[in-house]
N, C-alpha and C. Protein backbone atom coordinates (compact mmCIF):
# COMPACT_ATOMS: atom_id res chain seq x y z
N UNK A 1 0.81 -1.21 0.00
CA UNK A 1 0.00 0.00 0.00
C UNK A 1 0.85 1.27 0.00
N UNK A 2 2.18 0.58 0.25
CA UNK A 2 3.09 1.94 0.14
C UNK A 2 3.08 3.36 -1.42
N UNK A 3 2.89 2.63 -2.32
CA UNK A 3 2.77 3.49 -3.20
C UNK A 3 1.27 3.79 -3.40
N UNK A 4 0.59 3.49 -2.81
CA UNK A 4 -0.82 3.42 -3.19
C UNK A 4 -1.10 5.50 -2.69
N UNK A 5 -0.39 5.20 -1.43
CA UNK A 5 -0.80 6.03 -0.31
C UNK A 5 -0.14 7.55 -0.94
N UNK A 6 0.97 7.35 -2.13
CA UNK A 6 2.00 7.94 -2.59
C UNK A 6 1.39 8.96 -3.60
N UNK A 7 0.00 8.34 -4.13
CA UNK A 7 -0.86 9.06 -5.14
C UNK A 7 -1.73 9.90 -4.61
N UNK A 8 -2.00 10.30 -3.41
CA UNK A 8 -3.18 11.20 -2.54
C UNK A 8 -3.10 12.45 -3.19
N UNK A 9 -2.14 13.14 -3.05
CA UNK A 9 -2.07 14.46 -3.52
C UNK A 9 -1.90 14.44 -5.21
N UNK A 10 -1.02 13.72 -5.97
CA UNK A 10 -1.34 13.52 -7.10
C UNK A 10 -3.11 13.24 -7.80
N UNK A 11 -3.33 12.85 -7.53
CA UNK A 11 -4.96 12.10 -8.05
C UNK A 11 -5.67 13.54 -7.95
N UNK A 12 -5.80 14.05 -6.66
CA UNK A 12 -6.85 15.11 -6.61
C UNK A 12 -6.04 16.26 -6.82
N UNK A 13 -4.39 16.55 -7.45
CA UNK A 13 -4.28 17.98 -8.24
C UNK A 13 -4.55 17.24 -9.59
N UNK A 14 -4.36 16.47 -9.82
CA UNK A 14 -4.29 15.68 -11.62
C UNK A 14 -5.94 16.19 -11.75
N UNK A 15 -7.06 15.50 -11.05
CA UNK A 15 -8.52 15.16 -11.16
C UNK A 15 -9.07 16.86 -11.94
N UNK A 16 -8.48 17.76 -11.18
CA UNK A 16 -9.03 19.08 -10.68
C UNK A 16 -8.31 19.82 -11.98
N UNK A 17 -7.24 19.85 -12.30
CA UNK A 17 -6.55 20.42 -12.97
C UNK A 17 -5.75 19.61 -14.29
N UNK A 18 -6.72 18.50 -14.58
CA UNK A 18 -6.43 18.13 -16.15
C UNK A 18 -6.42 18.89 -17.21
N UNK A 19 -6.06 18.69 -18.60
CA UNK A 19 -5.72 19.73 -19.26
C UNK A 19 -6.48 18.95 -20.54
N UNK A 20 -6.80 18.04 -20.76
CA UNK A 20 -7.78 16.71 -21.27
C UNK A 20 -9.28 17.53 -21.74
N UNK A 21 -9.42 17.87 -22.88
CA UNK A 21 -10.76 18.80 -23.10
C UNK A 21 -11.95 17.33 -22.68
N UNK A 22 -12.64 17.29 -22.27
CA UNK A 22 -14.13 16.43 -21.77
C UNK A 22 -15.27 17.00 -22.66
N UNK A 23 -15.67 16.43 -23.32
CA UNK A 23 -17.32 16.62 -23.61
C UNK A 23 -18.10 16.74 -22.65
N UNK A 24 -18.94 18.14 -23.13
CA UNK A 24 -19.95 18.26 -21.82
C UNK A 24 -21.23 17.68 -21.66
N UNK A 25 -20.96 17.10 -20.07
CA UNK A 25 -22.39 16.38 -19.78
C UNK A 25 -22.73 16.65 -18.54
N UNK A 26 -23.84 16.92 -18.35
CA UNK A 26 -24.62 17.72 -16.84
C UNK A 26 -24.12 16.46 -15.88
N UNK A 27 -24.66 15.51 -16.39
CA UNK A 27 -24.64 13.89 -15.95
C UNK A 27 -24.36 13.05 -16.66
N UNK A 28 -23.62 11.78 -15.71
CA UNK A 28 -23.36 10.47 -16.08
C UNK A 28 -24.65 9.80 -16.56
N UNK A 29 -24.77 8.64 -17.71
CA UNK A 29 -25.55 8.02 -17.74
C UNK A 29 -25.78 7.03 -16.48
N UNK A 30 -25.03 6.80 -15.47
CA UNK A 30 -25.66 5.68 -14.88
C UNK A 30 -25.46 6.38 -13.44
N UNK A 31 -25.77 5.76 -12.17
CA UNK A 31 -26.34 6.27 -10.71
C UNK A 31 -24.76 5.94 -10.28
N UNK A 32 -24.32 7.17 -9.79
CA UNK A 32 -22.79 7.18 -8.83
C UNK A 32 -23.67 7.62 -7.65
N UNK A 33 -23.20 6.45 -6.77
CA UNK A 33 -23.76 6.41 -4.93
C UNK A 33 -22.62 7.96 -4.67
N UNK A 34 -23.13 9.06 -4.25
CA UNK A 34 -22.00 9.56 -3.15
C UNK A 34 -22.02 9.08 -2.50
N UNK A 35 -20.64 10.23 -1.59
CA UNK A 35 -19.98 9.90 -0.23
C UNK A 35 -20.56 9.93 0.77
N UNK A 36 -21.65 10.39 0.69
CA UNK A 36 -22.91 10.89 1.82
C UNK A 36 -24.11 9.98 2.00
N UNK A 37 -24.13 9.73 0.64
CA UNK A 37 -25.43 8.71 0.22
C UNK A 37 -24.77 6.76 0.56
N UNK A 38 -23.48 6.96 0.57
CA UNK A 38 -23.40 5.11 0.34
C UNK A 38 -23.30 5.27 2.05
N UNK A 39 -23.64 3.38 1.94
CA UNK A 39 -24.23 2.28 2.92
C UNK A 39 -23.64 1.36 2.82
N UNK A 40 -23.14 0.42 3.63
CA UNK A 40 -23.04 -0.93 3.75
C UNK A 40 -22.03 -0.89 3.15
N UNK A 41 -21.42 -2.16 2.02
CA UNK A 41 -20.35 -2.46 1.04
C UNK A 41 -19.18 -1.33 0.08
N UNK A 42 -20.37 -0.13 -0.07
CA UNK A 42 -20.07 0.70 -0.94
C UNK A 42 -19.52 1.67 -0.10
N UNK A 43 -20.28 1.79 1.40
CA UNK A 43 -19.10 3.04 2.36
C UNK A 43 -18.07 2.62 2.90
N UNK A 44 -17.73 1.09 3.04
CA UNK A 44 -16.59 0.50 3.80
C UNK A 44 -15.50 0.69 2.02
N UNK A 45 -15.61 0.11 1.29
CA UNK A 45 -14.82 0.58 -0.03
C UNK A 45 -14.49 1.90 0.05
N UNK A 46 -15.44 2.70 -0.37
CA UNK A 46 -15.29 4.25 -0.29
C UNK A 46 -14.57 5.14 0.92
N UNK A 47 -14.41 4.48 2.48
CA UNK A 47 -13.67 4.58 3.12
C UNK A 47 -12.07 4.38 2.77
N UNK A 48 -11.96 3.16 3.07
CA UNK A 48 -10.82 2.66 2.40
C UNK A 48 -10.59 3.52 0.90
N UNK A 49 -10.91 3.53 0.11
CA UNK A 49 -10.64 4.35 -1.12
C UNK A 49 -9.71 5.79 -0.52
N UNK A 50 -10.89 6.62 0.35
CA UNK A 50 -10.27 8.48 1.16
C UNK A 50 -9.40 7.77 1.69
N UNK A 51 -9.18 6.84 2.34
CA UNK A 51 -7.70 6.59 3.19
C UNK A 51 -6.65 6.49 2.97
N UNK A 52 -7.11 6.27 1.27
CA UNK A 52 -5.82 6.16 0.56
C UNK A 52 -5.46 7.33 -0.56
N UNK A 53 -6.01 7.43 -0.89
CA UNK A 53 -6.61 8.69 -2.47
C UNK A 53 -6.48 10.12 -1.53
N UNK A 54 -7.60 10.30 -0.52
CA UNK A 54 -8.45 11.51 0.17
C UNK A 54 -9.02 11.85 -0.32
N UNK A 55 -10.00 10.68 -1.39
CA UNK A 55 -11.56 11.20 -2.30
C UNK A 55 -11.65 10.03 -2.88
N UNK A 56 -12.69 9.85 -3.71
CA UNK A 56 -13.01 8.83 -4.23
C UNK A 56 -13.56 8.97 -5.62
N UNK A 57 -12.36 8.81 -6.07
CA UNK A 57 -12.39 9.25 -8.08
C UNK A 57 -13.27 8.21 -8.25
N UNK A 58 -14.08 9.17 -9.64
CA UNK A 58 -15.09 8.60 -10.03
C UNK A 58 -14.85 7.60 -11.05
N UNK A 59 -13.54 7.51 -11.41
CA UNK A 59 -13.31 5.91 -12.01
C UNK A 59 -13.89 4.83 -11.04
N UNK A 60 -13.78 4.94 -9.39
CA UNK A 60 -14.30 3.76 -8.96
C UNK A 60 -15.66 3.82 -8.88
N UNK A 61 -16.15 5.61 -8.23
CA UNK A 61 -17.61 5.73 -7.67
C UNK A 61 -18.05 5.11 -8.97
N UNK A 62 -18.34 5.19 -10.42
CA UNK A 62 -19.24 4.99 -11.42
C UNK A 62 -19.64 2.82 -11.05
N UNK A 63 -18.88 2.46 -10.18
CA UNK A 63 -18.93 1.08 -10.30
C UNK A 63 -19.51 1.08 -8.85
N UNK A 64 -20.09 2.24 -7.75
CA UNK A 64 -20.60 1.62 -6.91
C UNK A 64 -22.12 1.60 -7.09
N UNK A 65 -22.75 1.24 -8.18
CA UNK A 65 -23.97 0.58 -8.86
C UNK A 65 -23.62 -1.09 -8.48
N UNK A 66 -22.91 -1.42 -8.55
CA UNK A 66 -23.04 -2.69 -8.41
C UNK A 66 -21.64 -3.22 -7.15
N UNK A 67 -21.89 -3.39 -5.88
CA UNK A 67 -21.11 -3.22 -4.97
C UNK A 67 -20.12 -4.14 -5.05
N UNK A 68 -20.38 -5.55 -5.77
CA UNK A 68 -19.61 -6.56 -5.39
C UNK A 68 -18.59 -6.13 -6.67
N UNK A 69 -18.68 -5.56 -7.88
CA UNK A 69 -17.74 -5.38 -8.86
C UNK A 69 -16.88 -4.35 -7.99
N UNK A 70 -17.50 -3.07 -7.33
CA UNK A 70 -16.85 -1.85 -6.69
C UNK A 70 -15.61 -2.81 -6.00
N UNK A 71 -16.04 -3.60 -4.83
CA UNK A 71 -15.17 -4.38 -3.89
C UNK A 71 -13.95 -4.90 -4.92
N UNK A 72 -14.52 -5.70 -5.92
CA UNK A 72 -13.55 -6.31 -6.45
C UNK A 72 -12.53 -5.55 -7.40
N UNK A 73 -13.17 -4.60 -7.66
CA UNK A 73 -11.89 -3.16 -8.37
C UNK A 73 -10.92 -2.87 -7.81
N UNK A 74 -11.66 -2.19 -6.36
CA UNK A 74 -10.74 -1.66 -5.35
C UNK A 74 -9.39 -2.69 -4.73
N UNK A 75 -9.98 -3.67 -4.73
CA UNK A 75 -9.01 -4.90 -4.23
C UNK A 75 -7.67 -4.96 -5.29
N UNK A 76 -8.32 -5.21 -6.17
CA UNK A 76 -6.98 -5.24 -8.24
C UNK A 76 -6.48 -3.81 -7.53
N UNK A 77 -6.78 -3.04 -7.76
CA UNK A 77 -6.12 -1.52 -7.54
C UNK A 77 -5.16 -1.82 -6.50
N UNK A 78 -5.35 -2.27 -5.26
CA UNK A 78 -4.67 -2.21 -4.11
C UNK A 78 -3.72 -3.24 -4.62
N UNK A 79 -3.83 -4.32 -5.38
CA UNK A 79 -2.84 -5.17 -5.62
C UNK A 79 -1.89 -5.05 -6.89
N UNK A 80 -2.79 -3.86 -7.56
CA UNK A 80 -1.86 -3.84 -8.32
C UNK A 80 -0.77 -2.56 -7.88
N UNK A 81 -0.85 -1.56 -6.96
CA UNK A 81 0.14 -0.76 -6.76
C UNK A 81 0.75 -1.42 -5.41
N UNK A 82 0.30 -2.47 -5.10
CA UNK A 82 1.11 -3.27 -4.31
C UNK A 82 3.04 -3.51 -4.89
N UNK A 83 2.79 -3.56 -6.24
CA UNK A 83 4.28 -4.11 -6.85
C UNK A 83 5.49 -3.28 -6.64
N UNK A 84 5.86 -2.75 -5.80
CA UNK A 84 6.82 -1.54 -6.05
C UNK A 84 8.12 -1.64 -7.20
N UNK A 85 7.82 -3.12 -7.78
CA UNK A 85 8.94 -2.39 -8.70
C UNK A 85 8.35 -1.50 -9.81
N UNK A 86 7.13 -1.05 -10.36
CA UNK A 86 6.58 -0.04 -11.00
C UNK A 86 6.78 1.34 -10.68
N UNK A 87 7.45 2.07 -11.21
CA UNK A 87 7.01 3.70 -10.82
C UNK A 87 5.90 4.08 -11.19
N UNK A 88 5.56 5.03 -10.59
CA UNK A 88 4.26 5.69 -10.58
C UNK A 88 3.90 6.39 -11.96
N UNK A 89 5.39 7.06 -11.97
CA UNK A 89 5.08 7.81 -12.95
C UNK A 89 5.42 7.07 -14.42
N UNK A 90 5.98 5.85 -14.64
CA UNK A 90 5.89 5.10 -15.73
C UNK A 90 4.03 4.67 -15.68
N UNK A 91 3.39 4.31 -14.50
CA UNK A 91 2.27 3.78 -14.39
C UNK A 91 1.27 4.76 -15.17
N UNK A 92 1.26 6.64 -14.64
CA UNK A 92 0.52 7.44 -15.13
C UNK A 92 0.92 7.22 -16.70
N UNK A 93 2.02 7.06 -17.22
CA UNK A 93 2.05 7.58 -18.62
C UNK A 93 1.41 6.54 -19.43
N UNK A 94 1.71 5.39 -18.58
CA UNK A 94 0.67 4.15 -19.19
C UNK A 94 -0.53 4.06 -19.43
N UNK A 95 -1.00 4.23 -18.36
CA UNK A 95 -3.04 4.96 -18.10
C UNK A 95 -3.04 5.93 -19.63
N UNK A 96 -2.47 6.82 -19.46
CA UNK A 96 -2.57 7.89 -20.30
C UNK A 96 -2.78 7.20 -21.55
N UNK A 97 -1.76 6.52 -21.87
CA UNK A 97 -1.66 6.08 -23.20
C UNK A 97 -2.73 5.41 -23.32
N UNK A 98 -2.72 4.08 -23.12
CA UNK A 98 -3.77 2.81 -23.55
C UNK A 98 -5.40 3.92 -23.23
N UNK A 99 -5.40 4.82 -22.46
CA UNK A 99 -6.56 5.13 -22.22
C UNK A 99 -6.88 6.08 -23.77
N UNK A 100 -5.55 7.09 -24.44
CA UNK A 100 -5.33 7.77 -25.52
C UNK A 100 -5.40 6.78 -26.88
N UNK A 101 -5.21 5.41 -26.38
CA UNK A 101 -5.91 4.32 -27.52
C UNK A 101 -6.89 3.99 -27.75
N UNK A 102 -7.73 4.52 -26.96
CA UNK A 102 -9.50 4.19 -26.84
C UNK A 102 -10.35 5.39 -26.66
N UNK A 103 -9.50 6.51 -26.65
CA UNK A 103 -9.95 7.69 -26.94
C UNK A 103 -11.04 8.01 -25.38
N UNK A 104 -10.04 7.38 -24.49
CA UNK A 104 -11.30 7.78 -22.96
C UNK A 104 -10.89 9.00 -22.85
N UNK A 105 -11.38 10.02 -22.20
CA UNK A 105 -11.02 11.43 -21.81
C UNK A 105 -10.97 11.31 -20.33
N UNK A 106 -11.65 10.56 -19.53
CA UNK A 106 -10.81 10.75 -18.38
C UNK A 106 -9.75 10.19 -18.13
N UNK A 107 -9.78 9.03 -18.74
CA UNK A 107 -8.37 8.02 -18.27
C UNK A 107 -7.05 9.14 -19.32
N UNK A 108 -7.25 9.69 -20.22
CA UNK A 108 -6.37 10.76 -20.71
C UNK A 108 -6.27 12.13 -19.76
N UNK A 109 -7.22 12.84 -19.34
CA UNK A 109 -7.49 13.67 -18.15
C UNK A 109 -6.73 14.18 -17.57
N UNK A 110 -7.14 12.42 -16.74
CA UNK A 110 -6.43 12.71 -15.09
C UNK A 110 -5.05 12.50 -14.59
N UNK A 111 -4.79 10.94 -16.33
CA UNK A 111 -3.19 11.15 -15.81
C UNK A 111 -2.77 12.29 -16.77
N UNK A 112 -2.88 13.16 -17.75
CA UNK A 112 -1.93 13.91 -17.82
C UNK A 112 -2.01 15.03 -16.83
N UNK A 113 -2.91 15.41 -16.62
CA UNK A 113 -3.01 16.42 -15.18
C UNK A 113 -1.55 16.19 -14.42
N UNK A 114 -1.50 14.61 -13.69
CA UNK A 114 -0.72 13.78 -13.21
C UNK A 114 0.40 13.88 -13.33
N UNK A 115 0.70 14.14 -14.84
CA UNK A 115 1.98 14.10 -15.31
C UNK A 115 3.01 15.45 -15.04
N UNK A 116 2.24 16.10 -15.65
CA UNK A 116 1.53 17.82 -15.24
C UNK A 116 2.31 18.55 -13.91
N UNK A 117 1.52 18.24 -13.17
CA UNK A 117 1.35 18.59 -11.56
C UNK A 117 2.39 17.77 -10.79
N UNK A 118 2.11 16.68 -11.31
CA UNK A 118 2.83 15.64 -9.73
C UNK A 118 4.65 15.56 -10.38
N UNK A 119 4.45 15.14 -11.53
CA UNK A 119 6.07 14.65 -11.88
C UNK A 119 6.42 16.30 -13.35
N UNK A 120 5.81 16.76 -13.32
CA UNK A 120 6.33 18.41 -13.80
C UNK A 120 6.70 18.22 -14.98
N UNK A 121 6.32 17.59 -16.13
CA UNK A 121 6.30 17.32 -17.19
C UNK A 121 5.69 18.98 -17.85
N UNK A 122 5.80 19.23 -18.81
CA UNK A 122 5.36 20.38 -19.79
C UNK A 122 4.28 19.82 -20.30
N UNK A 123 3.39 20.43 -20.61
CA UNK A 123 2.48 20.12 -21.67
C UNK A 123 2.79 19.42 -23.15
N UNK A 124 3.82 20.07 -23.77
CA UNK A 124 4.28 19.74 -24.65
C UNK A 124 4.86 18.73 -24.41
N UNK A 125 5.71 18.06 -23.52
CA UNK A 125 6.53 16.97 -23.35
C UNK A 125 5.10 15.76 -23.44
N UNK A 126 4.41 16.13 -22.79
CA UNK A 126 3.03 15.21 -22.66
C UNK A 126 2.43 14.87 -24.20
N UNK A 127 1.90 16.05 -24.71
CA UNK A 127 1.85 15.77 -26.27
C UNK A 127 2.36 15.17 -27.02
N UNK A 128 3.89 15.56 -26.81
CA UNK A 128 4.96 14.27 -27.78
C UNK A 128 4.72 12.65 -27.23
N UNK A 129 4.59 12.10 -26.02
CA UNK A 129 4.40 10.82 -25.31
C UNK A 129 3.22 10.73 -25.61
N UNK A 130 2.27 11.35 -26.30
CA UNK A 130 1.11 10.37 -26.62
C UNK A 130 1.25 10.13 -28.24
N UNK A 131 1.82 11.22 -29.26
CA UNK A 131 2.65 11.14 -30.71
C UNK A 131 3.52 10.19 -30.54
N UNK A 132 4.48 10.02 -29.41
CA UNK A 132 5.55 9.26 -29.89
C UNK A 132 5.83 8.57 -28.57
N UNK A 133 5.13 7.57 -28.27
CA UNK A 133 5.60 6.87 -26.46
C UNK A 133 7.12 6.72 -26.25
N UNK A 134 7.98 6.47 -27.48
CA UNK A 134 9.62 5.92 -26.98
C UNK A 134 10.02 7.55 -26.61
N UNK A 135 9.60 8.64 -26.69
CA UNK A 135 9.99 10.19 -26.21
C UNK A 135 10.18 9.90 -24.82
N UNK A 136 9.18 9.37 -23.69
CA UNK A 136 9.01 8.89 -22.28
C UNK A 136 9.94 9.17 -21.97
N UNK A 137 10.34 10.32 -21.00
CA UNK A 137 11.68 10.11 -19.98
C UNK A 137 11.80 9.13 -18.92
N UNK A 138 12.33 8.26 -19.14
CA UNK A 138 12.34 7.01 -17.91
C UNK A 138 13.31 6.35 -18.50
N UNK A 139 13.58 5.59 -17.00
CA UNK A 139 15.31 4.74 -17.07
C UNK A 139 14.84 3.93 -18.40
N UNK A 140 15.64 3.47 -18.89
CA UNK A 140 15.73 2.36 -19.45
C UNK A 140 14.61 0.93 -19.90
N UNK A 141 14.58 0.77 -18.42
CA UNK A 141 14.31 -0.69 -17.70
C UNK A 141 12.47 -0.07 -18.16
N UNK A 142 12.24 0.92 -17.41
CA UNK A 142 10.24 1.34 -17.02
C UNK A 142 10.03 2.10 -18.49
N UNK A 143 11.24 2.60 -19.33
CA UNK A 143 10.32 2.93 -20.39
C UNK A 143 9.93 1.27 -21.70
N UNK A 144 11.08 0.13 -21.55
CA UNK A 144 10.80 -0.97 -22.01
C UNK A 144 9.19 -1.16 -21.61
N UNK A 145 9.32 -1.47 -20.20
CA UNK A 145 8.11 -2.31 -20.05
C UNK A 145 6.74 -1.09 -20.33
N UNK A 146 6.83 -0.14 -20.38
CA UNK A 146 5.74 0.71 -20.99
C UNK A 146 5.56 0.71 -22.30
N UNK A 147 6.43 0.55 -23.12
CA UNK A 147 6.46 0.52 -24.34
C UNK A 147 5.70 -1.49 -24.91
N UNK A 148 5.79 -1.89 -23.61
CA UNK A 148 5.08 -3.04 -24.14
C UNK A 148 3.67 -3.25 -23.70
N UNK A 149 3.71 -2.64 -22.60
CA UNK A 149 2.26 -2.33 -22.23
C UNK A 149 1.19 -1.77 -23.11
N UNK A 150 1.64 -0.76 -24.20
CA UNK A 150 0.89 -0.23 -24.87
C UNK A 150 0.84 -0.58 -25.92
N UNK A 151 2.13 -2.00 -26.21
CA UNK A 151 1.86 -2.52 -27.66
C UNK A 151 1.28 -3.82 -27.05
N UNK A 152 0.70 -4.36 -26.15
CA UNK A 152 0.18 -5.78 -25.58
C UNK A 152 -1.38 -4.90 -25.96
N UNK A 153 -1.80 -4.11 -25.46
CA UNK A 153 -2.97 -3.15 -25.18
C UNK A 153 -3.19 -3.15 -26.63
N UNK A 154 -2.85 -2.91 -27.70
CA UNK A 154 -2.70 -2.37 -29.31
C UNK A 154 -3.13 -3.49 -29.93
N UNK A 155 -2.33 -4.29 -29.86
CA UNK A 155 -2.28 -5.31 -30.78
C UNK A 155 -1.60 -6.69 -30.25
N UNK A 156 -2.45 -7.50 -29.31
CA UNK A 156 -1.82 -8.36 -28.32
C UNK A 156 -1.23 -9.40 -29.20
N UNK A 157 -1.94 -9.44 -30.42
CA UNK A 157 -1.42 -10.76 -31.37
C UNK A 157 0.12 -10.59 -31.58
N UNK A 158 0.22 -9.43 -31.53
CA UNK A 158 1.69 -8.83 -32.21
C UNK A 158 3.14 -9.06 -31.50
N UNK A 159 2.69 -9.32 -29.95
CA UNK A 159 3.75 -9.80 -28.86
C UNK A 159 3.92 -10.98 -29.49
N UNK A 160 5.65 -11.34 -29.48
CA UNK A 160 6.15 -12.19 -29.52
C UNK A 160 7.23 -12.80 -28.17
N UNK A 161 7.92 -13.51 -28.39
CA UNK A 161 8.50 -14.64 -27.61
C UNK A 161 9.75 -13.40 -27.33
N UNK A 162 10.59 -12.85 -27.98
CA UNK A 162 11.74 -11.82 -28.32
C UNK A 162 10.97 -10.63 -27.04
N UNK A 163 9.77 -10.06 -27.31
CA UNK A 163 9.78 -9.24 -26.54
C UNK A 163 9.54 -9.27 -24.60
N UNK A 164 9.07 -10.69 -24.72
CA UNK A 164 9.39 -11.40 -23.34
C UNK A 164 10.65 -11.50 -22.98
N UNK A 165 11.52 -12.05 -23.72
CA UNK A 165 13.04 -11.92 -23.39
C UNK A 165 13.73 -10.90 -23.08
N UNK A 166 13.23 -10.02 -23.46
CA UNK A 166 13.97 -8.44 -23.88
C UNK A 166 13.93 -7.90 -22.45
N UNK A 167 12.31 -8.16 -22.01
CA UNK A 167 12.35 -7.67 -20.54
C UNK A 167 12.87 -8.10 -19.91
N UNK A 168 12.85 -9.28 -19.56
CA UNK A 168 13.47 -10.34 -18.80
C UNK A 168 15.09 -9.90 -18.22
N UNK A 169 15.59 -9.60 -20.02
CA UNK A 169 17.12 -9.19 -19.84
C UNK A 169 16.99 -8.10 -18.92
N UNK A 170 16.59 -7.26 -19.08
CA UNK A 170 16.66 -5.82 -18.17
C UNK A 170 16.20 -5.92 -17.19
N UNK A 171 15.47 -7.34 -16.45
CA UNK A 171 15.23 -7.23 -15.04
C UNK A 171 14.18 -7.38 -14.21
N UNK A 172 13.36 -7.37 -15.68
CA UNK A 172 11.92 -7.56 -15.03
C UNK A 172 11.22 -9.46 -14.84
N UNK A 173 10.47 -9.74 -13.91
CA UNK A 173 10.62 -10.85 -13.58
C UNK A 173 8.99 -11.75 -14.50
N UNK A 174 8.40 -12.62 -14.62
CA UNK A 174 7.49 -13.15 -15.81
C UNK A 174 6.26 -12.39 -14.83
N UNK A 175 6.01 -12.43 -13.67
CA UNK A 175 4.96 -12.03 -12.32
C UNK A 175 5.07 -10.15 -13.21
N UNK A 176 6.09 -9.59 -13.30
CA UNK A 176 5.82 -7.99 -13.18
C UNK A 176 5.47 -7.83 -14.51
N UNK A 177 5.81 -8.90 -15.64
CA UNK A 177 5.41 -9.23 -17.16
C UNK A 177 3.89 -9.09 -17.14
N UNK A 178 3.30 -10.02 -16.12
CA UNK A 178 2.27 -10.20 -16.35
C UNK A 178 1.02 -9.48 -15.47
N UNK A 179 1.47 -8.86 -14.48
CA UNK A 179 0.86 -7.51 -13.79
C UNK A 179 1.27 -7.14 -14.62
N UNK A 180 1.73 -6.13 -15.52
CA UNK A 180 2.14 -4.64 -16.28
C UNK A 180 0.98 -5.11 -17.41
N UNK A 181 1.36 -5.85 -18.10
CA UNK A 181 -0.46 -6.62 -19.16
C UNK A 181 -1.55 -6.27 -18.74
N UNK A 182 -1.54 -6.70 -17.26
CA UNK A 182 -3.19 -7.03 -16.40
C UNK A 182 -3.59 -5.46 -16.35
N UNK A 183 -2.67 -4.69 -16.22
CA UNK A 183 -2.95 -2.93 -15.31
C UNK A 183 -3.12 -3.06 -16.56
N UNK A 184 -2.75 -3.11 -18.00
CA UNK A 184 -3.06 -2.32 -18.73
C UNK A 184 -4.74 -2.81 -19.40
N UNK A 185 -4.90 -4.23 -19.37
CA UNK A 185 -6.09 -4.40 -20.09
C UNK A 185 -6.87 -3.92 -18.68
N UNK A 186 -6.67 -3.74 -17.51
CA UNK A 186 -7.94 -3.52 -16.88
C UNK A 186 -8.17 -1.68 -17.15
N UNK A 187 -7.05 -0.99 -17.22
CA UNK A 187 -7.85 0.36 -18.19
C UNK A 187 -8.42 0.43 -19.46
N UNK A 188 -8.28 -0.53 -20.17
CA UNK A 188 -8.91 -0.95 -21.31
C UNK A 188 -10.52 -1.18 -20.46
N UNK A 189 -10.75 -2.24 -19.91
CA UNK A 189 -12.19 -2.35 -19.16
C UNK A 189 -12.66 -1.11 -18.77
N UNK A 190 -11.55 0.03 -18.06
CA UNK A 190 -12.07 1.12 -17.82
C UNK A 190 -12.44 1.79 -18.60
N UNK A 191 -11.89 2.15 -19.89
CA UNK A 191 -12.33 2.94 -20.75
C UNK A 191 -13.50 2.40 -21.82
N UNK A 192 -13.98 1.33 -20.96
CA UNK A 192 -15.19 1.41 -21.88
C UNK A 192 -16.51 1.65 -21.22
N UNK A 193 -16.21 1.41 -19.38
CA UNK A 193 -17.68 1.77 -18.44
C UNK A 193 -17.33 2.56 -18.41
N UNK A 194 -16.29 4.05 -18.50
CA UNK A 194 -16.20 5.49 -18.15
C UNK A 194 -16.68 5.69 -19.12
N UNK A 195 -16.18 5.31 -20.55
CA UNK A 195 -16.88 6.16 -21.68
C UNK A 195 -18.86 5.99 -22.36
N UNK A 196 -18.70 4.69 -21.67
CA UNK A 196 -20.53 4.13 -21.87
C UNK A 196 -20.88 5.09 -21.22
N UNK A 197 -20.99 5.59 -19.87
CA UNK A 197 -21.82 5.86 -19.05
C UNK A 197 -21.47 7.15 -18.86
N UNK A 198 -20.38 8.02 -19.76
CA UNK A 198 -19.83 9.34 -19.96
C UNK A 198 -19.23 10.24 -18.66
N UNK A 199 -18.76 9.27 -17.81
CA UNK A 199 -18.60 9.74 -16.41
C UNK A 199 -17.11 11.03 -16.69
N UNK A 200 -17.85 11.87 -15.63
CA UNK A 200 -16.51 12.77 -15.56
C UNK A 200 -15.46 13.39 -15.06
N UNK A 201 -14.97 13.83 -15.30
CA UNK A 201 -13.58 14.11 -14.31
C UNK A 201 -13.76 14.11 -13.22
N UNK A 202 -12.76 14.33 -12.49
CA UNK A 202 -13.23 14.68 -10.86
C UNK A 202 -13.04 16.14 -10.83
N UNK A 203 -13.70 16.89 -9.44
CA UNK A 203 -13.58 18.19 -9.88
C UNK A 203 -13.48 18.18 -8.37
């Protein structure tokens, strides 16, 4: 949970101060429980969520319609920034991307906000990493495995046997191979209930 706890202030300057134009909508198509309004399953999550965040982005609220999916989000989330060999900020540019492959506007949003605010990227530097992902300032090692994240996300047929190896050489182990895949198809899942149900930024 150590890095989990690491995103609090990131998430809600990113949420507030994205740079991500949104289509305007008064409302989501589907019922987000607030913080005031949830009960039972959905306030013990949503707790846990502020304890960690200090709000509760509406990437998760849009899923507390159905409590037992909410539970089971929040749990992947917690396990997936469980891994510390990921940086954060290889993680945001990832979101960004695969989310900039499916054309979500929040999952584009909030991490460039992210990128933005928390790790001080330019605008322009941001623009070029969604034109050109190998631009990414990162070691070596986290811009590889991003660069496969977003070609697993693209075109999964297209991974071969060579680009498993490749990581491997630089350090990464078959477990962080296959979390770095999982984070990325589960923003893929995201960007299709954020964009169905037109949910929006956080503000």
């Amino acid at each position: 949970m150590s890095l989990l706890k690491k995103t609090t202030t990131a998430l809600a300057m990113a949420s507030s101060l994205a740079i991500s134009a949104q289509a305007e909508v008064e409302q989501p198509l589907i019922t987000m429980v607030s913080e005031k309004e949830a009960t039972g399953e959905v306030k013990k999550v949503y707790d846990e969520v502020k304890g960690a965040f200090g709000m509760v982005p509406n990437a998760l609220k849009h899923q507390s319609v159905s409590p037992e999916i909410l539970k089971n989000s929040w749990e992947y989330v917690k396990m997936a920034y469980a891994n510390e060999n990921f940086s954060q900020k290889m993680i945001a540019m990832m979101r960004m991307l695969v989310g900039s492959q499916k054309d979500c506007h929040y999952c584009v949003g909030v991490n460039e906000g992210m990128l933005i605010n928390q790790y001080k990227l330019t605008p322009d530097e941001v623009s070029a990493i969604k034109k050109d992902p190998t631009t990414a300032k990162l070691e070596a090692k986290d811009k590889a495995m991003l660069l496969f994240i977003v070609k697993a996300t693209a075109d999964a047929q297209s991974v071969k046997k060579s680009d498993i190896e490749g990581l491997k050489k630089l350090g990464w182990s078959e477990k962080d191979i296959f979390e770095g895949v999982k984070m990325g198809a589960n923003i893929v899942a995201f960007t299709i209930t954020l964009d169905t149900f037109k949910v929006p930024l956080d503000m």
